[in-house]
PDB file of N, CA and C in Angstrom:
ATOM      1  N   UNK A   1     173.711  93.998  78.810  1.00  0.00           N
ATOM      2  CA  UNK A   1     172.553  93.215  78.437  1.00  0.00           C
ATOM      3  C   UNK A   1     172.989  91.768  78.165  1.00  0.00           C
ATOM      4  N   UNK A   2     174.133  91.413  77.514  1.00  0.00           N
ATOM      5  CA  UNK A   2     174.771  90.232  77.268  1.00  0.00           C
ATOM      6  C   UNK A   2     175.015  89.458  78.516  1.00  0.00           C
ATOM      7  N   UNK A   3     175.608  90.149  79.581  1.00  0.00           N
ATOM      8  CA  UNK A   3     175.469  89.461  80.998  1.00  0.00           C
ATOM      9  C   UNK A   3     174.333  89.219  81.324  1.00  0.00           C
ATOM     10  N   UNK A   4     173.066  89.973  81.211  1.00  0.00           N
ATOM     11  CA  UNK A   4     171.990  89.677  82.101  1.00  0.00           C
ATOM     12  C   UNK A   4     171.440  87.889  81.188  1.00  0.00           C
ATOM     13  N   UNK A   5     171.662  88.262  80.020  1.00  0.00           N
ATOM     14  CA  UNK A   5     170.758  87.111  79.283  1.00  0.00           C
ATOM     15  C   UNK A   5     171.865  85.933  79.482  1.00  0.00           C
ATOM     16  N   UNK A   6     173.121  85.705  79.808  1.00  0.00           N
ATOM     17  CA  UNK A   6     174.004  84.396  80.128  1.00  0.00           C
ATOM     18  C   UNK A   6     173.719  84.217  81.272  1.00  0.00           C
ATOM     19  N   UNK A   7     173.596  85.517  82.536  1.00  0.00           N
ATOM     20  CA  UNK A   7     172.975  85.072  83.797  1.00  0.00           C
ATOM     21  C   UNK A   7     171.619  84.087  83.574  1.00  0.00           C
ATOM     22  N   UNK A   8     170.974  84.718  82.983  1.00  0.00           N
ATOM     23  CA  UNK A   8     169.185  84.020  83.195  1.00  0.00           C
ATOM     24  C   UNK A   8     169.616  82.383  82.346  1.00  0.00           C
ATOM     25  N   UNK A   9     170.170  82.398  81.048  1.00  0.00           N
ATOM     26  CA  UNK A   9     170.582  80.825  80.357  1.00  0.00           C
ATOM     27  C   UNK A   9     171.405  80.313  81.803  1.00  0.00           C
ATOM     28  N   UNK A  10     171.967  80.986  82.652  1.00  0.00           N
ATOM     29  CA  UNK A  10     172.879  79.585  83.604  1.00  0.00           C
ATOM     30  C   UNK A  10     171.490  79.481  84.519  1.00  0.00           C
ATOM     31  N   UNK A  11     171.016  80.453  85.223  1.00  0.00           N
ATOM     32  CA  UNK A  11     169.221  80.187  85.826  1.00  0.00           C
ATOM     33  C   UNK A  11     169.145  78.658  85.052  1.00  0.00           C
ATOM     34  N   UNK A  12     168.143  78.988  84.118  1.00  0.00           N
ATOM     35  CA  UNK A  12     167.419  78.359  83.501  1.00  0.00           C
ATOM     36  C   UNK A  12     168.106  76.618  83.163  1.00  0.00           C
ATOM     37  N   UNK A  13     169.365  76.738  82.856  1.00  0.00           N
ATOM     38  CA  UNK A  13     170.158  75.516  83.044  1.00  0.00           C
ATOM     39  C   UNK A  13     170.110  75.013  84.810  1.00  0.00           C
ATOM     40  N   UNK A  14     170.533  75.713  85.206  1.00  0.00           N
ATOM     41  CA  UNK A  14     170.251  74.942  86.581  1.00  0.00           C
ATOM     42  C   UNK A  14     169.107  74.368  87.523  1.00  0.00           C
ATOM     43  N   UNK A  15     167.977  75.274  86.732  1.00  0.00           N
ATOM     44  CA  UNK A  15     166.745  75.157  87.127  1.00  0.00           C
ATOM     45  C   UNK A  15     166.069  73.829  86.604  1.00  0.00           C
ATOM     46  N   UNK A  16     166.349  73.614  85.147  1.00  0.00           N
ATOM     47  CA  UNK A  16     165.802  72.200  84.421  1.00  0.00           C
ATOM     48  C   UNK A  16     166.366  71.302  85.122  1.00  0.00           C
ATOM     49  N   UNK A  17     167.528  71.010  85.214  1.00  0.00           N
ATOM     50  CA  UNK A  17     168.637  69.913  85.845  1.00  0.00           C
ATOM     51  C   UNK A  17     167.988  70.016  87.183  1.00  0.00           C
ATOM     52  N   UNK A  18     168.218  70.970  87.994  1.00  0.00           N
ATOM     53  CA  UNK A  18     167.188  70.898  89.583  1.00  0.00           C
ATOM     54  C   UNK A  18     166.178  70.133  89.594  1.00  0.00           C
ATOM     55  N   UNK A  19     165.212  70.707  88.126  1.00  0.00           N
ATOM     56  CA  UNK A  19     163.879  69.795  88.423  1.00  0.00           C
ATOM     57  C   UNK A  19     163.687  68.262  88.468  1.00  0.00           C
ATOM     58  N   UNK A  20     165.342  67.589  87.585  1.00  0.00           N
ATOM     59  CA  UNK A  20     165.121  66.590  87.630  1.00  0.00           C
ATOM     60  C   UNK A  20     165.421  65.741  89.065  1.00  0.00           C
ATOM     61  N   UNK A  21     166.569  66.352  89.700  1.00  0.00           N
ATOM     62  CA  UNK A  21     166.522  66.084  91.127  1.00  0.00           C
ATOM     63  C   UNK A  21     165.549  66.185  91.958  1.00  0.00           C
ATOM     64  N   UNK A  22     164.578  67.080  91.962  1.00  0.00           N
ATOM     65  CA  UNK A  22     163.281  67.549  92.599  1.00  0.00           C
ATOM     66  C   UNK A  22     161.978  66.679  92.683  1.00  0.00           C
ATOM     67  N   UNK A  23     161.986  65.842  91.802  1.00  0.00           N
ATOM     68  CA  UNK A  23     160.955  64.735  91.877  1.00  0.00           C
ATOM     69  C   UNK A  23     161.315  63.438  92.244  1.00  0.00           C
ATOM     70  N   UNK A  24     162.287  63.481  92.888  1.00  0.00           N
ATOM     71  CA  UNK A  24     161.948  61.727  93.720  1.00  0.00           C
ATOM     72  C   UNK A  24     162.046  62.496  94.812  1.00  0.00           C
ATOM     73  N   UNK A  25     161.059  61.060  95.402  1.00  0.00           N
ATOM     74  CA  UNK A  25     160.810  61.465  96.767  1.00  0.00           C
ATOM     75  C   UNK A  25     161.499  61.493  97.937  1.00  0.00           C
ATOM     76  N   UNK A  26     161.254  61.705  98.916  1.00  0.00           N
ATOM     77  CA  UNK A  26     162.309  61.539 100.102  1.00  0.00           C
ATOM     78  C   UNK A  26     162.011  59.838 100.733  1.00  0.00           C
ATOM     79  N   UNK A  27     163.203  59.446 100.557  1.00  0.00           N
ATOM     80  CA  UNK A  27     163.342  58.300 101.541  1.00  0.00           C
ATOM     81  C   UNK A  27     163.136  58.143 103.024  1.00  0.00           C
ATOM     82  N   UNK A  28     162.461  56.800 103.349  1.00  0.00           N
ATOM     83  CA  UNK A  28     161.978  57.164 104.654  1.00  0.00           C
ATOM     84  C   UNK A  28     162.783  55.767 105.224  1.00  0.00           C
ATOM     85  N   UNK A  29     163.546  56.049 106.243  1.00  0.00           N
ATOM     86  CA  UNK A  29     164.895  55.263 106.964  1.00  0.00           C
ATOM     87  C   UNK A  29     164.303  54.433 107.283  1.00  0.00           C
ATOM     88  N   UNK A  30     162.831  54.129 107.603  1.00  0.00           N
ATOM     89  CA  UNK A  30     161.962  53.297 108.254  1.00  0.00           C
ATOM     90  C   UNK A  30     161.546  52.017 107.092  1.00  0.00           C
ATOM     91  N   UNK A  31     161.409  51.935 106.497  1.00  0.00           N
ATOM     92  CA  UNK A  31     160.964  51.492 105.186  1.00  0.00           C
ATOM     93  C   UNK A  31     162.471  51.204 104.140  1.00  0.00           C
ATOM     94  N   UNK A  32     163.227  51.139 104.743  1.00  0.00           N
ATOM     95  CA  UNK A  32     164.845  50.828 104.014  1.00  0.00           C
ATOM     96  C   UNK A  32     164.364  49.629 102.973  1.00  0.00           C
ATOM     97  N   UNK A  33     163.484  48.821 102.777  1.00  0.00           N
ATOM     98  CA  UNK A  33     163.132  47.641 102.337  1.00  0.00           C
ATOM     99  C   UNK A  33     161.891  48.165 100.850  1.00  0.00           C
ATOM    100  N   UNK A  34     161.344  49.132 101.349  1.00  0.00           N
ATOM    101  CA  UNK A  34     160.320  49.455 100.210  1.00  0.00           C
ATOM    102  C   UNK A  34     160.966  50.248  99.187  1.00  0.00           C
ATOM    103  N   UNK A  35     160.360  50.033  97.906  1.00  0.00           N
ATOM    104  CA  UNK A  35     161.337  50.989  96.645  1.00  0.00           C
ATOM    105  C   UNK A  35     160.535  52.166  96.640  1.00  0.00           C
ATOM    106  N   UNK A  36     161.418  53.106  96.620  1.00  0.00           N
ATOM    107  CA  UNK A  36     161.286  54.377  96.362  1.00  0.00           C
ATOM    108  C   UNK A  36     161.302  54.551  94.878  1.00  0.00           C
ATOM    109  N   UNK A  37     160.175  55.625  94.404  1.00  0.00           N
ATOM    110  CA  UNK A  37     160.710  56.089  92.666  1.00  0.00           C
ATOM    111  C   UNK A  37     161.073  57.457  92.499  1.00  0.00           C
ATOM    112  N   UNK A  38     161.131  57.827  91.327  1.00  0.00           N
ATOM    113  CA  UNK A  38     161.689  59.032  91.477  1.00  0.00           C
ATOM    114  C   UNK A  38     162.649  59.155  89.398  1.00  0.00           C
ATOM    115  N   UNK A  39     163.097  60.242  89.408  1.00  0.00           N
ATOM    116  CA  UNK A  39     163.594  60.547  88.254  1.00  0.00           C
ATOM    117  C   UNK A  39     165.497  60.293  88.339  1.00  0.00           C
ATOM    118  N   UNK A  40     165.558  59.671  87.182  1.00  0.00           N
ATOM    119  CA  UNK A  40     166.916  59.769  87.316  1.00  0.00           C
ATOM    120  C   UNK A  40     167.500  60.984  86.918  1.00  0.00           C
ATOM    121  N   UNK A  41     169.307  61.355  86.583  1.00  0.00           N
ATOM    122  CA  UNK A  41     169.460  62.508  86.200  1.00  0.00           C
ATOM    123  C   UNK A  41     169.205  62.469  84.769  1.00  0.00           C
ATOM    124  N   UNK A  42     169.701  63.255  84.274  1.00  0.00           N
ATOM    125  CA  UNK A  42     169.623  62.784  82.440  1.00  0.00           C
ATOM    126  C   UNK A  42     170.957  62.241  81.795  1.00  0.00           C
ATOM    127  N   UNK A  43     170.713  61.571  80.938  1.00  0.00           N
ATOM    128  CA  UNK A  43     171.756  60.523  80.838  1.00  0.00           C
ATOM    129  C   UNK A  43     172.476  59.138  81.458  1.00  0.00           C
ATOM    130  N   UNK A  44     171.595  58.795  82.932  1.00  0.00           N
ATOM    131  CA  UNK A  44     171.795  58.064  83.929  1.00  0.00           C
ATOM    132  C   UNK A  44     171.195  56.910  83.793  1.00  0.00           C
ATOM    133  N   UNK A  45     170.406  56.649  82.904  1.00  0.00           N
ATOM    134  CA  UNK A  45     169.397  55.452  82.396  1.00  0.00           C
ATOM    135  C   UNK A  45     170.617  54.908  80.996  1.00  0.00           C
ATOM    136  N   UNK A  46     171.344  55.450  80.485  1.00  0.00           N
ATOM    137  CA  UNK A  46     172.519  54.996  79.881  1.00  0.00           C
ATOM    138  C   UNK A  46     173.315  54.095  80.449  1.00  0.00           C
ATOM    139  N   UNK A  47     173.281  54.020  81.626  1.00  0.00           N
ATOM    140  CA  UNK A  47     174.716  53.544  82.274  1.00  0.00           C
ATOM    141  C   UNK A  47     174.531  52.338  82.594  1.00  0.00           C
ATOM    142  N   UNK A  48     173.458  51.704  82.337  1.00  0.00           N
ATOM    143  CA  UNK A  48     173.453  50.275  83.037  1.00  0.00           C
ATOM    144  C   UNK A  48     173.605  49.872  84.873  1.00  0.00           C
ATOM    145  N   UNK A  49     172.716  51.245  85.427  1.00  0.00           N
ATOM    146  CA  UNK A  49     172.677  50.762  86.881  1.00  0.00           C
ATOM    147  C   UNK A  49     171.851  49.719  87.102  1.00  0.00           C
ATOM    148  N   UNK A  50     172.487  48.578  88.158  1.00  0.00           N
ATOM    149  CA  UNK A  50     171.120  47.848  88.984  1.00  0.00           C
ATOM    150  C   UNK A  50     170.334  48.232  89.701  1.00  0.00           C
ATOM    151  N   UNK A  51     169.253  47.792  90.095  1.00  0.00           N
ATOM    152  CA  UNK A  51     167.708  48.094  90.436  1.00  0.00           C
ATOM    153  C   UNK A  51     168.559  48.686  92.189  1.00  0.00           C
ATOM    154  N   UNK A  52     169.728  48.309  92.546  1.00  0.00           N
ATOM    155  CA  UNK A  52     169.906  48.775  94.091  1.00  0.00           C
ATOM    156  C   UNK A  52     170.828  50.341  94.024  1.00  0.00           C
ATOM    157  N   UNK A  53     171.493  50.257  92.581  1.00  0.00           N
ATOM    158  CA  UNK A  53     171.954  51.571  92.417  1.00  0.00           C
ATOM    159  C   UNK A  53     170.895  52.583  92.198  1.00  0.00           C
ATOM    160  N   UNK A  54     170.044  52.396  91.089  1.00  0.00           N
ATOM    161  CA  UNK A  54     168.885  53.168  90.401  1.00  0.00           C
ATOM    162  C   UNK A  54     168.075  53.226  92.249  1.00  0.00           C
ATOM    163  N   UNK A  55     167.897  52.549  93.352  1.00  0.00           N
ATOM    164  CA  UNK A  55     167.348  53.145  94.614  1.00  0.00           C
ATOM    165  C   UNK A  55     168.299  53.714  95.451  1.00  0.00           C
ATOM    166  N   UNK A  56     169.351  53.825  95.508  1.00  0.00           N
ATOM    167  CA  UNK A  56     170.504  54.282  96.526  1.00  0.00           C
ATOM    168  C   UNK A  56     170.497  55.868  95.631  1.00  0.00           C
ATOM    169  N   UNK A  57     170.368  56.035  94.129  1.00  0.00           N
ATOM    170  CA  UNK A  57     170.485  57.419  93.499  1.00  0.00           C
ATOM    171  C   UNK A  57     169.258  58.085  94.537  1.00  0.00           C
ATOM    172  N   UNK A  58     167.816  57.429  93.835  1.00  0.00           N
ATOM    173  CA  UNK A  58     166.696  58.143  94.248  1.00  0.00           C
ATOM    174  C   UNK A  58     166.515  58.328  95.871  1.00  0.00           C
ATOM    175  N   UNK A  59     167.165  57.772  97.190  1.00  0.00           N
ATOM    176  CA  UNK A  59     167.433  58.212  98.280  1.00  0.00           C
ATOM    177  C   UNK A  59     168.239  59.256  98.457  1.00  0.00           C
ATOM    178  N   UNK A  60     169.109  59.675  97.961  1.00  0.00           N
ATOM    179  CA  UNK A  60     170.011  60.295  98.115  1.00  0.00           C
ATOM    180  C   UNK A  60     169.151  61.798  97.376  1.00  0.00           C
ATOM    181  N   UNK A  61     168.692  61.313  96.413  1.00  0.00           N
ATOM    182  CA  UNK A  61     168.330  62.548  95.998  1.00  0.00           C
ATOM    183  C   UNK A  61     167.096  63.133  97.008  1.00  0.00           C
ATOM    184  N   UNK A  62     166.558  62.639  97.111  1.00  0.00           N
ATOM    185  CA  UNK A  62     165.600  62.490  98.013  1.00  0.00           C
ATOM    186  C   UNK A  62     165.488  63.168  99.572  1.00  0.00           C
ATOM    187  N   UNK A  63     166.853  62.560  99.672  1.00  0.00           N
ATOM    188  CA  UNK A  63     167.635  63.073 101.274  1.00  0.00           C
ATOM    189  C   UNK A  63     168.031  64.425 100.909  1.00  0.00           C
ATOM    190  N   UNK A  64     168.842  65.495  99.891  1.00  0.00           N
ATOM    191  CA  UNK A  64     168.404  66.371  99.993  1.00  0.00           C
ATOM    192  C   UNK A  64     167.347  67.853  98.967  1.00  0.00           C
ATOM    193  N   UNK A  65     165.708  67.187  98.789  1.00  0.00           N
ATOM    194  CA  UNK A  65     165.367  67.594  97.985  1.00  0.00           C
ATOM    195  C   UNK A  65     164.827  69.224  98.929  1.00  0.00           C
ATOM    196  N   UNK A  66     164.668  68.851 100.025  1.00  0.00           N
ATOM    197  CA  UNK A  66     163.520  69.902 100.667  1.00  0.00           C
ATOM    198  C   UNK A  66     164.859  70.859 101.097  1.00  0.00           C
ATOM    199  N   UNK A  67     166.117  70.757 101.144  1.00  0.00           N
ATOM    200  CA  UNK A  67     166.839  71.643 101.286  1.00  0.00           C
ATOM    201  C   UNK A  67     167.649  72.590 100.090  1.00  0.00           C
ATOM    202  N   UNK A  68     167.148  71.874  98.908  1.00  0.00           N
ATOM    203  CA  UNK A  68     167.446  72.627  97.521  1.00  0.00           C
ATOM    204  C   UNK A  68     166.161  73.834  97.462  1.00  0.00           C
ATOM    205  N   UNK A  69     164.864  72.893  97.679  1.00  0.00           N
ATOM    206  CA  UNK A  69     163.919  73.853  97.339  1.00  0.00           C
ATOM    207  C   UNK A  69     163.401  75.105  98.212  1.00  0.00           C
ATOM    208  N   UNK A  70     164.074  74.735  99.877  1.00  0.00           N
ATOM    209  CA  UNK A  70     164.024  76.207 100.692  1.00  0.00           C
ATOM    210  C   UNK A  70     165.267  76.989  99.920  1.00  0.00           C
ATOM    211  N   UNK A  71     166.780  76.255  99.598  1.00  0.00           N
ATOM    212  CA  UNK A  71     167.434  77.278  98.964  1.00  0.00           C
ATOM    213  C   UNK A  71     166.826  78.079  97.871  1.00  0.00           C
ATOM    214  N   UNK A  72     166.596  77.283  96.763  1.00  0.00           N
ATOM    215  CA  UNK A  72     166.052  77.766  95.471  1.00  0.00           C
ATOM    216  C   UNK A  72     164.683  79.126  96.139  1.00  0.00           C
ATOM    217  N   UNK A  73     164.268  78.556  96.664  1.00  0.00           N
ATOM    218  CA  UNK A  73     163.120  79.875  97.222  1.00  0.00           C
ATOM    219  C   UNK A  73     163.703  80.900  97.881  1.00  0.00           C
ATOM    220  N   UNK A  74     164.355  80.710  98.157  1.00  0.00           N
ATOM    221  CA  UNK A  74     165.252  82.274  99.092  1.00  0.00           C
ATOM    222  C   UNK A  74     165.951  82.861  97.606  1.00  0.00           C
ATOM    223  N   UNK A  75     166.593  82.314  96.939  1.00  0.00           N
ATOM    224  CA  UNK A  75     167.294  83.031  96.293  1.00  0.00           C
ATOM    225  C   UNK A  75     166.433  83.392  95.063  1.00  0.00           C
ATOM    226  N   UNK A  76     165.035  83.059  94.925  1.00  0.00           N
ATOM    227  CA  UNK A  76     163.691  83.880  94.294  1.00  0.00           C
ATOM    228  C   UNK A  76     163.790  84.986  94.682  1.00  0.00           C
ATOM    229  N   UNK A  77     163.575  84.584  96.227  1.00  0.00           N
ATOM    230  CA  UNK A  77     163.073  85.895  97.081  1.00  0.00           C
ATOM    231  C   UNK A  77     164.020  87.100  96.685  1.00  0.00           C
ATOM    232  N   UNK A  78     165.906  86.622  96.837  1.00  0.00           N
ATOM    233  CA  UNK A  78     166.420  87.315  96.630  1.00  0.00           C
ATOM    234  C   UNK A  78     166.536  88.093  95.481  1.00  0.00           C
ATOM    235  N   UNK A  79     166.535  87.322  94.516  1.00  0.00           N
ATOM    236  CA  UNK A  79     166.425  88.342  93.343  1.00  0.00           C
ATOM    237  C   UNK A  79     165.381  89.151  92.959  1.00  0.00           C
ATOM    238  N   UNK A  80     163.967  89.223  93.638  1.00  0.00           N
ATOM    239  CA  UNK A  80     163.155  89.927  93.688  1.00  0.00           C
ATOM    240  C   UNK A  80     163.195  91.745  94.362  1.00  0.00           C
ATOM    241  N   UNK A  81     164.043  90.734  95.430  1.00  0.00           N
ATOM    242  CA  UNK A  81     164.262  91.790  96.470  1.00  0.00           C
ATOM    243  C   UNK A  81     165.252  93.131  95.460  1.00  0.00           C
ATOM    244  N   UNK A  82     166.480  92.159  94.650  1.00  0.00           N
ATOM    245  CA  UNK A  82     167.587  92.996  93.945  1.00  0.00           C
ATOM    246  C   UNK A  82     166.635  93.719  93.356  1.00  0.00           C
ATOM    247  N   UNK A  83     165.531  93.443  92.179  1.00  0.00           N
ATOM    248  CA  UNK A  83     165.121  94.225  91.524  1.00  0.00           C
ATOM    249  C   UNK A  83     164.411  95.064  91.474  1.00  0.00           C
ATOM    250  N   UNK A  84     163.789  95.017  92.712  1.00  0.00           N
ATOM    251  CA  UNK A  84     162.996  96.180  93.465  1.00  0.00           C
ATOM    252  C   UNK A  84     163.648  97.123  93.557  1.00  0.00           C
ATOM    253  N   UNK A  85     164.931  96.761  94.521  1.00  0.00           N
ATOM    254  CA  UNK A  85     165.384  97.909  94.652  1.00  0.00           C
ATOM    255  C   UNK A  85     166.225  98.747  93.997  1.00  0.00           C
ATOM    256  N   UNK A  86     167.221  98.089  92.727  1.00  0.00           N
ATOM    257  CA  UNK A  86     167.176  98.644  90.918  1.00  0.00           C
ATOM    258  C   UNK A  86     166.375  99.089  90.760  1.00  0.00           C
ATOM    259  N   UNK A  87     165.139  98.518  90.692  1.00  0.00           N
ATOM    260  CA  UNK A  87     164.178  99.626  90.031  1.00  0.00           C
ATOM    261  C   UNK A  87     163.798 101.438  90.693  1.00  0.00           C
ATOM    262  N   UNK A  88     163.792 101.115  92.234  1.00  0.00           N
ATOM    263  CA  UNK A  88     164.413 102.739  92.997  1.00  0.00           C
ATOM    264  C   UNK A  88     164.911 103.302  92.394  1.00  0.00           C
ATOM    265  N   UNK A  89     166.118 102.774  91.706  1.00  0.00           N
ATOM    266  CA  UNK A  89     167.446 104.116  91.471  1.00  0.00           C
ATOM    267  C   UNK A  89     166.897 104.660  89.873  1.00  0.00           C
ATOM    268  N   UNK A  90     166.005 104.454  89.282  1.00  0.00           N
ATOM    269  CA  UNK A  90     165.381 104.636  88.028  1.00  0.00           C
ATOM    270  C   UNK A  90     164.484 105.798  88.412  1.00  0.00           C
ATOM    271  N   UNK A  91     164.628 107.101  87.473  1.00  0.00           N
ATOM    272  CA  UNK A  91     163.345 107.636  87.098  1.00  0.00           C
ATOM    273  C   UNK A  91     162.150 107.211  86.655  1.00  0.00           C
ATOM    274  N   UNK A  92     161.349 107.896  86.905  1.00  0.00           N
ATOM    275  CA  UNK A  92     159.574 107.905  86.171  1.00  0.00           C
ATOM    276  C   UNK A  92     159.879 107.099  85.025  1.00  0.00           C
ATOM    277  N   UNK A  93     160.972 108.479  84.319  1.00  0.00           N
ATOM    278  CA  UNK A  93     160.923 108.388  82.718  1.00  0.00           C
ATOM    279  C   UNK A  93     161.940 107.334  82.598  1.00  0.00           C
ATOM    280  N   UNK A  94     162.807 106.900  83.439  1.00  0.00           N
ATOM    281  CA  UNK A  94     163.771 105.751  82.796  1.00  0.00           C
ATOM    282  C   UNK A  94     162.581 104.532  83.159  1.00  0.00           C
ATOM    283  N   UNK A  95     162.083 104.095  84.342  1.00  0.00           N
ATOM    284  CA  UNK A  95     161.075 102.978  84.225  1.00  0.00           C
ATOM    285  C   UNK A  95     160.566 102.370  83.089  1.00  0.00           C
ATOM    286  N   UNK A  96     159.848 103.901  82.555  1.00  0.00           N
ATOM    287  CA  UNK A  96     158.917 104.204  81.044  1.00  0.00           C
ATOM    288  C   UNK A  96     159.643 103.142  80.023  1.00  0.00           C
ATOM    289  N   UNK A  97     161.194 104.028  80.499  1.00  0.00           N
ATOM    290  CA  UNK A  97     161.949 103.948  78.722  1.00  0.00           C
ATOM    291  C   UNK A  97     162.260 102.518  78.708  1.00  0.00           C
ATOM    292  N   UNK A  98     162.540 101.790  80.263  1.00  0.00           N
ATOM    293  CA  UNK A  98     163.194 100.189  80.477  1.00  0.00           C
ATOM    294  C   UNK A  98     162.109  99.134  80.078  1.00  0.00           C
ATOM    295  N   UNK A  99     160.852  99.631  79.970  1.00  0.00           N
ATOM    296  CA  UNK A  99     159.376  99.034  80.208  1.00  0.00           C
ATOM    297  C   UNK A  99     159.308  99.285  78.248  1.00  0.00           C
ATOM    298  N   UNK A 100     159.582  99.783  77.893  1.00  0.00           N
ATOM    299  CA  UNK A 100     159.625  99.950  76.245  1.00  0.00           C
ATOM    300  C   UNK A 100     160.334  99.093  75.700  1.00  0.00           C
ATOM    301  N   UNK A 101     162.059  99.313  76.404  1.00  0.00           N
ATOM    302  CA  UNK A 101     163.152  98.600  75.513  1.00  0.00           C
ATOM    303  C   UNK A 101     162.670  96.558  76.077  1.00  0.00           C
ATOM    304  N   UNK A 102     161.888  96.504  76.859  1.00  0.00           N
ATOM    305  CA  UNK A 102     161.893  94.991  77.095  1.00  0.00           C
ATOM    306  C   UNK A 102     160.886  94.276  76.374  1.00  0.00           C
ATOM    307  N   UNK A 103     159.559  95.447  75.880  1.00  0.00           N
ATOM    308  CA  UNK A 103     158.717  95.044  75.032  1.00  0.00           C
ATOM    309  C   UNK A 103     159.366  94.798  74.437  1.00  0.00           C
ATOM    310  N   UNK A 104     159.987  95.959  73.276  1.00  0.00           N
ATOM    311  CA  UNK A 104     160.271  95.674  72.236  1.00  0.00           C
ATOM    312  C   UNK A 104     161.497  94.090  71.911  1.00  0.00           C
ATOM    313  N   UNK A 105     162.547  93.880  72.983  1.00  0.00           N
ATOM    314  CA  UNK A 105     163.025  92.831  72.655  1.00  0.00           C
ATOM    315  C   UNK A 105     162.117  91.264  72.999  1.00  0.00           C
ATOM    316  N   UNK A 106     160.991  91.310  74.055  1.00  0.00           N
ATOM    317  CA  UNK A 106     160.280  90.582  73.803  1.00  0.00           C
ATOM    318  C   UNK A 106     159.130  90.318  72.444  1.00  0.00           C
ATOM    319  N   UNK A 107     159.613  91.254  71.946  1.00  0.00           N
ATOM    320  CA  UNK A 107     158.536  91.359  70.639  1.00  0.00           C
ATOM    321  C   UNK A 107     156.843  91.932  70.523  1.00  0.00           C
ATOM    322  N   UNK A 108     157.013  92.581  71.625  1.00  0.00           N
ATOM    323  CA  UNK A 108     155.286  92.862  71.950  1.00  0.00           C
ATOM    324  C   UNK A 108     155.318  94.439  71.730  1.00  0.00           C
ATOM    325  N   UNK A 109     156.307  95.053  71.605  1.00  0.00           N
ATOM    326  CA  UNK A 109     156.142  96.463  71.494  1.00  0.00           C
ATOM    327  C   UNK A 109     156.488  97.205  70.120  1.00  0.00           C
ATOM    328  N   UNK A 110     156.298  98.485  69.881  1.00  0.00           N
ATOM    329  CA  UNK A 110     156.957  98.914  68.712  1.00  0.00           C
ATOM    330  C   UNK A 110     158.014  99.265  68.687  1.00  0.00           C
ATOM    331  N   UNK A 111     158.400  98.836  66.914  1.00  0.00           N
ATOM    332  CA  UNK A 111     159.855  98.932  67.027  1.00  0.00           C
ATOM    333  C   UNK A 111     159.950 100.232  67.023  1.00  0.00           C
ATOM    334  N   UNK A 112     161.453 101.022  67.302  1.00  0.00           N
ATOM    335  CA  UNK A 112     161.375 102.363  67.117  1.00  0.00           C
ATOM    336  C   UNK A 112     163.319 102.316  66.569  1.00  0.00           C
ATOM    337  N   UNK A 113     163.108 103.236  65.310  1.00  0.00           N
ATOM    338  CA  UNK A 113     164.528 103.413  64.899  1.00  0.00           C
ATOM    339  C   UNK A 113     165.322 104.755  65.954  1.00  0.00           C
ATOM    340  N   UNK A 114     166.389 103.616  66.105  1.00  0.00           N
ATOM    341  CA  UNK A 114     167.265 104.702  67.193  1.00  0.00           C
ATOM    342  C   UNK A 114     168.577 104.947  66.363  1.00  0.00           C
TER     343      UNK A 114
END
């Protein structure tokens, strides 16, 4: 259980940090002259970039946002797929019992002394 919940905290760390890459836009080679906006990373507004660094970041990020977010979607898919098919190798009654123990650590179920 300790693995699954450091797995989902590195998720969830990579996922916030992703998002901040995920919102500038894609640069268009045509338009090399117009400013692009977009998010810096965090902590990157510290550093004292100029207005041509702060646009060379947001291109770049930009250049590859649509290939993070087909990755990031496959590997949804994939872990969907894993838990489907975990959930196969489970009985009726283990489903039951896995569907209990997650209430209860989400806090929505009753407690029960074991």
């Amino acid at each position: 259980m300790f693995a699954a919940r450091v797995f989902v905290a590195a998720v969830a760390v990579f996922a916030f940090t992703a998002a901040g890459f995920a919102q500038a836009p894609k640069a268009d080679p045509k338009k090399e002259d117009k400013k692009v906006s977009g998010v810096l990373p965090q902590f990157w507004k510290q550093l004292g970039l100029t207005d041509k660094q702060v646009q060379e970041v947001y291109k770049i990020q930009g250049k590859y946002n649509d290939e993070i977010d087909t990755l990031e979607a496959k590997v949804k898919e994939l872990k969907e797929k894993m838990s489907k098919e975990r959930a196969e190798v489970l009985t009726a009654e283990q489903k039951k019992r896995l569907e209990e123990i997650l209430k209860e650590k989400a806090g929505t179920g009753d407690k029960k002394d074991k």
